[in-house]
Structures are given as C-alpha cells and as structure tokens.
PDB file of N, CA and C in Angstrom:
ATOM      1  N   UNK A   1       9.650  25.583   1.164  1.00  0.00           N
ATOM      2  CA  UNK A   1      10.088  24.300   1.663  1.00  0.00           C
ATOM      3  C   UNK A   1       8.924  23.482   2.218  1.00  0.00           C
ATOM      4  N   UNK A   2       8.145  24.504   2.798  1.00  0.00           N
ATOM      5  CA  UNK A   2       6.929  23.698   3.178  1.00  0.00           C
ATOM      6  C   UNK A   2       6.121  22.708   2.453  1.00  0.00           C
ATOM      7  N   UNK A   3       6.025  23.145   0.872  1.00  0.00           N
ATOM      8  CA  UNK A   3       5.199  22.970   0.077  1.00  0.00           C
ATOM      9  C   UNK A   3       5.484  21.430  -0.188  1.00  0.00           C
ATOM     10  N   UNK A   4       6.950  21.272  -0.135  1.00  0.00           N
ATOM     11  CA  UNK A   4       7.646  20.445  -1.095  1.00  0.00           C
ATOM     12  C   UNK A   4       7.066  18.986   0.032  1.00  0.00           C
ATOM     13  N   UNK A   5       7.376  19.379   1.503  1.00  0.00           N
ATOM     14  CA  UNK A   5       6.737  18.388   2.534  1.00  0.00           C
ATOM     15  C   UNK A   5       5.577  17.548   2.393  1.00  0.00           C
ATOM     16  N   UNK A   6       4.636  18.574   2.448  1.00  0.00           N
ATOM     17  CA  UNK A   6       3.088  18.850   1.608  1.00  0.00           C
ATOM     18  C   UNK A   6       3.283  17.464   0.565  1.00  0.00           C
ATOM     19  N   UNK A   7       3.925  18.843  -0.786  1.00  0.00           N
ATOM     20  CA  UNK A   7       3.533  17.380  -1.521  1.00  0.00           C
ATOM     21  C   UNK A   7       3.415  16.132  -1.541  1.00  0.00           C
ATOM     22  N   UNK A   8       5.114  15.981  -0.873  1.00  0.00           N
ATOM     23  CA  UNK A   8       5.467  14.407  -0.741  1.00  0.00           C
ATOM     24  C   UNK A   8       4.432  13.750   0.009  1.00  0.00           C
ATOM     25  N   UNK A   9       3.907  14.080   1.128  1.00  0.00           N
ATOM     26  CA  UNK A   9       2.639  13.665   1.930  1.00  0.00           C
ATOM     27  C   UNK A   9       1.451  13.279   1.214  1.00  0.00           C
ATOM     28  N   UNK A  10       1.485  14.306  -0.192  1.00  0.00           N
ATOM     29  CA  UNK A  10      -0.170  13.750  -0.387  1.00  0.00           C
ATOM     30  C   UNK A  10       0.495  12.603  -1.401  1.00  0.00           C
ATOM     31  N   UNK A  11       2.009  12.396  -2.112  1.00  0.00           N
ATOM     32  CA  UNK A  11       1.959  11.660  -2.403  1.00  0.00           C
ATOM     33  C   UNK A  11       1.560  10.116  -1.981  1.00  0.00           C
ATOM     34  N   UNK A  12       2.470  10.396  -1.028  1.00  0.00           N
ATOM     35  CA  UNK A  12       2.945   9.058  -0.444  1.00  0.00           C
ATOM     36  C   UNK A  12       1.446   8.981   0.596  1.00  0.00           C
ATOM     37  N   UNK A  13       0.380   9.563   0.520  1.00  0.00           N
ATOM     38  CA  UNK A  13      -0.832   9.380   0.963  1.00  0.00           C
ATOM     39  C   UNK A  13      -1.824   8.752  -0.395  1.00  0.00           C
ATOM     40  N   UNK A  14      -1.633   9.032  -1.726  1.00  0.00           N
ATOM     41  CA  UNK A  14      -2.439   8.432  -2.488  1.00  0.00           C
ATOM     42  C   UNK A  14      -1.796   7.257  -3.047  1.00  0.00           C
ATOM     43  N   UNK A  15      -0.403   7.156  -2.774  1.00  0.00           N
ATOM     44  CA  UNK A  15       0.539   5.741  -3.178  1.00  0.00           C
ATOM     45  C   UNK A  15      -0.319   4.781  -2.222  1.00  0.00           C
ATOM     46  N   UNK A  16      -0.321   5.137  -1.401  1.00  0.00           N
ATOM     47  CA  UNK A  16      -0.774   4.240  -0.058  1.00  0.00           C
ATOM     48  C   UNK A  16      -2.299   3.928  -0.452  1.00  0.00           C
ATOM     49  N   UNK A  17      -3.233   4.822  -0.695  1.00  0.00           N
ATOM     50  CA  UNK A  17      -4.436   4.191  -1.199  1.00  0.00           C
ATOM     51  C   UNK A  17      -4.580   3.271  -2.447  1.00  0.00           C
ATOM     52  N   UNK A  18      -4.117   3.786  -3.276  1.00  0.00           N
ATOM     53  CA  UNK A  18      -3.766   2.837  -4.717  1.00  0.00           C
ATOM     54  C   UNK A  18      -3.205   1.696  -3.788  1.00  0.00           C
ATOM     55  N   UNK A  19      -2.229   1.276  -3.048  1.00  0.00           N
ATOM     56  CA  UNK A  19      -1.527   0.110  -3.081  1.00  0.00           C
ATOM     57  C   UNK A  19      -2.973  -0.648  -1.774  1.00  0.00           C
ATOM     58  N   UNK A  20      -3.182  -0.019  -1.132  1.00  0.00           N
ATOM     59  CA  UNK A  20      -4.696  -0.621  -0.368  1.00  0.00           C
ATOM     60  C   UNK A  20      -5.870  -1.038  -1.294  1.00  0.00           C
ATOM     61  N   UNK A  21      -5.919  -0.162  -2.113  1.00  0.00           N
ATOM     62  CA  UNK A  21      -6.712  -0.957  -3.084  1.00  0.00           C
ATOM     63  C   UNK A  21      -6.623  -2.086  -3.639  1.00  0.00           C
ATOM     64  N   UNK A  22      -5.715  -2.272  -4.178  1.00  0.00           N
ATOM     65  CA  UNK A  22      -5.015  -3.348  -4.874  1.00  0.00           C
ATOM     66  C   UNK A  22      -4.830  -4.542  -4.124  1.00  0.00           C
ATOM     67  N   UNK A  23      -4.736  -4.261  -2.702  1.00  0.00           N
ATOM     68  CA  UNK A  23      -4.740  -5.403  -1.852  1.00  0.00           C
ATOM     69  C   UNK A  23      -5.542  -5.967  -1.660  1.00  0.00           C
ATOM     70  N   UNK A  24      -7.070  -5.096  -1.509  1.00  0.00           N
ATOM     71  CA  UNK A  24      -8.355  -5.651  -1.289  1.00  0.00           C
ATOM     72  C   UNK A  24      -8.774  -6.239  -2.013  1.00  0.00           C
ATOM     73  N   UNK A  25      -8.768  -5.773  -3.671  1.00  0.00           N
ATOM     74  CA  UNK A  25      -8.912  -6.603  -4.988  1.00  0.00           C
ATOM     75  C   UNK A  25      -8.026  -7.408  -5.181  1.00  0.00           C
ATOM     76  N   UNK A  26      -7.164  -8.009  -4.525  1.00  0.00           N
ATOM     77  CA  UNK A  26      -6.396  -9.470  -5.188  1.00  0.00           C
ATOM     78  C   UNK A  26      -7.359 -10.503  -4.770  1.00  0.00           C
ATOM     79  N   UNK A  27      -6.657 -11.557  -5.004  1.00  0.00           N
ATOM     80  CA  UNK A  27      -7.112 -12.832  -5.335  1.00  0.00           C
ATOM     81  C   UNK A  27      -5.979 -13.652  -3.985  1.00  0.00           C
ATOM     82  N   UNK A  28      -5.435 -12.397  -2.988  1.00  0.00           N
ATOM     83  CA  UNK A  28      -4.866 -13.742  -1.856  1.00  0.00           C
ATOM     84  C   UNK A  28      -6.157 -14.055  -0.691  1.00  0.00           C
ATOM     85  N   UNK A  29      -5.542 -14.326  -0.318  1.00  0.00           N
ATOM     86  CA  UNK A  29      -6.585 -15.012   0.958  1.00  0.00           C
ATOM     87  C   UNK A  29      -6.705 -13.222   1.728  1.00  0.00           C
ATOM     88  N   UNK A  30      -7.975 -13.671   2.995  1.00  0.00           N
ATOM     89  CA  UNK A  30      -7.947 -12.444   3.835  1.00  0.00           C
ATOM     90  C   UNK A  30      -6.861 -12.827   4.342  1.00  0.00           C
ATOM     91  N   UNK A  31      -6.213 -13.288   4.948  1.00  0.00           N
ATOM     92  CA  UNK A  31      -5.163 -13.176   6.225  1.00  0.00           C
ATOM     93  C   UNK A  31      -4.275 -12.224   5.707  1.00  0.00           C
ATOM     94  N   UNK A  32      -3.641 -12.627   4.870  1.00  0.00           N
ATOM     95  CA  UNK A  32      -2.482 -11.836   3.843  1.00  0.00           C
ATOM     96  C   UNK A  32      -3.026 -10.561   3.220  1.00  0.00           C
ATOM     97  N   UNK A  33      -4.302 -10.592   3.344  1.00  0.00           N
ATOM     98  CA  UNK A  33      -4.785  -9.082   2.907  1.00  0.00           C
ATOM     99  C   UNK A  33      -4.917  -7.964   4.082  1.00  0.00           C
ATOM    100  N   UNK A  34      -5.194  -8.586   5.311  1.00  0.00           N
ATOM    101  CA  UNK A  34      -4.617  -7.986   6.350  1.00  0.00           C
ATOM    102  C   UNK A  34      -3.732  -7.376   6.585  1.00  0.00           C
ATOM    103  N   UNK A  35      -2.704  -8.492   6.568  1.00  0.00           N
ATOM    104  CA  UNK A  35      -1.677  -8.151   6.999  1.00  0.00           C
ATOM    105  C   UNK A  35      -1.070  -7.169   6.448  1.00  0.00           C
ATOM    106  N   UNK A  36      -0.933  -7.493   5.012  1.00  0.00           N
ATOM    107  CA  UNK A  36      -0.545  -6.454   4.056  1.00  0.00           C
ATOM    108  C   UNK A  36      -0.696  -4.943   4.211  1.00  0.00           C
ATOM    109  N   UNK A  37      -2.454  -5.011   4.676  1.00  0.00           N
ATOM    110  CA  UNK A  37      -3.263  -3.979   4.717  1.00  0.00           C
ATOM    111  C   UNK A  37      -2.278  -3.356   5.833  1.00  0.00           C
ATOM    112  N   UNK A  38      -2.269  -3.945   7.136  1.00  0.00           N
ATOM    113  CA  UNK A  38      -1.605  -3.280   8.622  1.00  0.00           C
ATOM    114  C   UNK A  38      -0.590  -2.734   8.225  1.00  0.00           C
ATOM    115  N   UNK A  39       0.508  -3.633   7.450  1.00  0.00           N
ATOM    116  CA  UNK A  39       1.940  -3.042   6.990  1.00  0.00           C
ATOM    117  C   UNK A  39       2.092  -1.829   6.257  1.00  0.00           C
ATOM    118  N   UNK A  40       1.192  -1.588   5.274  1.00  0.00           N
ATOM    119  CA  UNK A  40       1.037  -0.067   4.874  1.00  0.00           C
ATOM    120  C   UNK A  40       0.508   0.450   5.322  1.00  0.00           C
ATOM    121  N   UNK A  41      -0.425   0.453   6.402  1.00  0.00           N
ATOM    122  CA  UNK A  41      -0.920   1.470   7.226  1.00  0.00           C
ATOM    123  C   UNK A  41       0.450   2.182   7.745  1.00  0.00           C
ATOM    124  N   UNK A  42       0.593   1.117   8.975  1.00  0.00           N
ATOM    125  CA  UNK A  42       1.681   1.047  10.080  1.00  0.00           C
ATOM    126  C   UNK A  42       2.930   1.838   9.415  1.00  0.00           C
ATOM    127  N   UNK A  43       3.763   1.244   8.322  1.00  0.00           N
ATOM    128  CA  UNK A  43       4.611   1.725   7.773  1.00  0.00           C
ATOM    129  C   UNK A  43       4.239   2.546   6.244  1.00  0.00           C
ATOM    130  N   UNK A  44       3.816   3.681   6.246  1.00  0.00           N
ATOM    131  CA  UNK A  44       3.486   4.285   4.757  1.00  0.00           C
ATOM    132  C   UNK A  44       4.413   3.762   3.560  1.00  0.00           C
ATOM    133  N   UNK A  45       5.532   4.660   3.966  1.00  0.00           N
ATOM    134  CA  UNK A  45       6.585   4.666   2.800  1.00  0.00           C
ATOM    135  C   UNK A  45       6.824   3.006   2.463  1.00  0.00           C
ATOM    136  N   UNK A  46       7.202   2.503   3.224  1.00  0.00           N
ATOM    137  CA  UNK A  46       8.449   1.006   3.941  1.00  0.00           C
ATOM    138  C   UNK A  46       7.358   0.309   3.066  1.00  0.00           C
ATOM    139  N   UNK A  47       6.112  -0.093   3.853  1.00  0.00           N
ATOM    140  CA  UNK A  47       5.012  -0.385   3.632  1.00  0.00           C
ATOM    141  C   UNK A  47       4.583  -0.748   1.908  1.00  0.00           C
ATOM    142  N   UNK A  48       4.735  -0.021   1.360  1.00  0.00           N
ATOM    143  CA  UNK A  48       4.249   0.054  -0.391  1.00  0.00           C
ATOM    144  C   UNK A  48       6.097  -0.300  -0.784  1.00  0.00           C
ATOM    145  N   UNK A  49       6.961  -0.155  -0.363  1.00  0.00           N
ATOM    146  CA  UNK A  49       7.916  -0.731  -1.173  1.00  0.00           C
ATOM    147  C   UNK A  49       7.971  -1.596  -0.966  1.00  0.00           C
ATOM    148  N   UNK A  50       7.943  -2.479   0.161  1.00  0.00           N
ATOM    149  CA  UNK A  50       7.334  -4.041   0.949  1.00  0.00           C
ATOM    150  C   UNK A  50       6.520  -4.605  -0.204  1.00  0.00           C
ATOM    151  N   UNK A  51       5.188  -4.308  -0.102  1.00  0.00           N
ATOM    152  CA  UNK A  51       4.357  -4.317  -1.474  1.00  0.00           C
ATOM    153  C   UNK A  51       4.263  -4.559  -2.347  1.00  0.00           C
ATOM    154  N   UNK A  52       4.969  -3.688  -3.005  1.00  0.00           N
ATOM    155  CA  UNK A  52       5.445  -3.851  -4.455  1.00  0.00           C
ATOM    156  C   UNK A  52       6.103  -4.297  -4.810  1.00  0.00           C
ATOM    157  N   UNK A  53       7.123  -5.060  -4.087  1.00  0.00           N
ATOM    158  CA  UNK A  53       8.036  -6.064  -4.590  1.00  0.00           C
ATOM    159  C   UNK A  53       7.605  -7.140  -4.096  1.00  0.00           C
ATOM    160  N   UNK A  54       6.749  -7.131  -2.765  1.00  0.00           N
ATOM    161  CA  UNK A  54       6.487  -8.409  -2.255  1.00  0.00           C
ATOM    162  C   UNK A  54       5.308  -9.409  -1.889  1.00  0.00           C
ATOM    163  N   UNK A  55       4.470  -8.265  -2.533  1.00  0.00           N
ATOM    164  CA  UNK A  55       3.039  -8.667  -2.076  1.00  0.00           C
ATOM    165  C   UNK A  55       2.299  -9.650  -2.924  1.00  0.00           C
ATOM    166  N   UNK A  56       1.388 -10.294  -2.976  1.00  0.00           N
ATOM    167  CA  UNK A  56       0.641 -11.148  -3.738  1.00  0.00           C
ATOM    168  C   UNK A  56       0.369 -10.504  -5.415  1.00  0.00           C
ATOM    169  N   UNK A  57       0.294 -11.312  -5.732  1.00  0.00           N
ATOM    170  CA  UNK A  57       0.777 -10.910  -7.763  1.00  0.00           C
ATOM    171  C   UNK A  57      -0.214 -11.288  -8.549  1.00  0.00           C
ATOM    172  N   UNK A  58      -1.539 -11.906  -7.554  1.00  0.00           N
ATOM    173  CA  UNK A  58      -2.612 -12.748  -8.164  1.00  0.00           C
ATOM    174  C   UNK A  58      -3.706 -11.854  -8.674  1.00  0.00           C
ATOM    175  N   UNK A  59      -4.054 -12.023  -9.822  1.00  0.00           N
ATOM    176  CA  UNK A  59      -5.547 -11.162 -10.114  1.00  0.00           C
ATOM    177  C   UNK A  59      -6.587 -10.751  -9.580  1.00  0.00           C
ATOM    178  N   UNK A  60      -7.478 -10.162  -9.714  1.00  0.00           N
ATOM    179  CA  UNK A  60      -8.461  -9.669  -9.435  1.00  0.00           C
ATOM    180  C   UNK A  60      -9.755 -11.082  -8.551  1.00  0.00           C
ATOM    181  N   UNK A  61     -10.503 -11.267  -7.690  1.00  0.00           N
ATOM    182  CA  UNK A  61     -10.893 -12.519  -7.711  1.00  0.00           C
ATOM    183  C   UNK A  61     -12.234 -12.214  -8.011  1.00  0.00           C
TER     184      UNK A  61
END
C-alpha cells in the first residue's frame, strides 16, 4: 500500500514540474507566470488541474 502512495507522489511531483515548466516557457506576462507558478506550488494536485484548463495557451516566447 505504501508503494502505491509513493507512486502517486512522484507522480503528481513530476506533473507539477512539467506543468512549471511550461509556465516559465509561455509567452504570458511575469505576473501570471507567478502566480500560476505559486498556485501549483501551494496547491500540487488542484494546482495543475487549475492549469490545464486554465492557464495561458500562448507559445513559447
């Protein structure tokens, strides 16, 4: 049972870097890259589903 904990952790620990990445490489302004950034810190899980439906959609700058 432990393991299964584990996993989910390192998932939802490399979801969280991929989606930090992606924030830093857009094309929004810093403020919103902040913020963004705080919200998946602050909230892991919440955080990247926030994100991914809601976050800036703009390319690479």
């Amino acid at each position: 049972m432990m393991y299964n904990n584990s996993l989910w952790g390192i998932l939802v620990l490399i979801a969280d870097i991929w989606a930090i990445v992606n924030i830093l490489q857009s094309g929004a302004d810093t403020t919103k890259k902040v913020i963004w950034t705080v919200v998946v810190l602050l909230l892991p899980v919440l955080g990247l589903i926030l994100w991914f439906f809601m976050g800036p959609r703009e390319g690479k700058s």
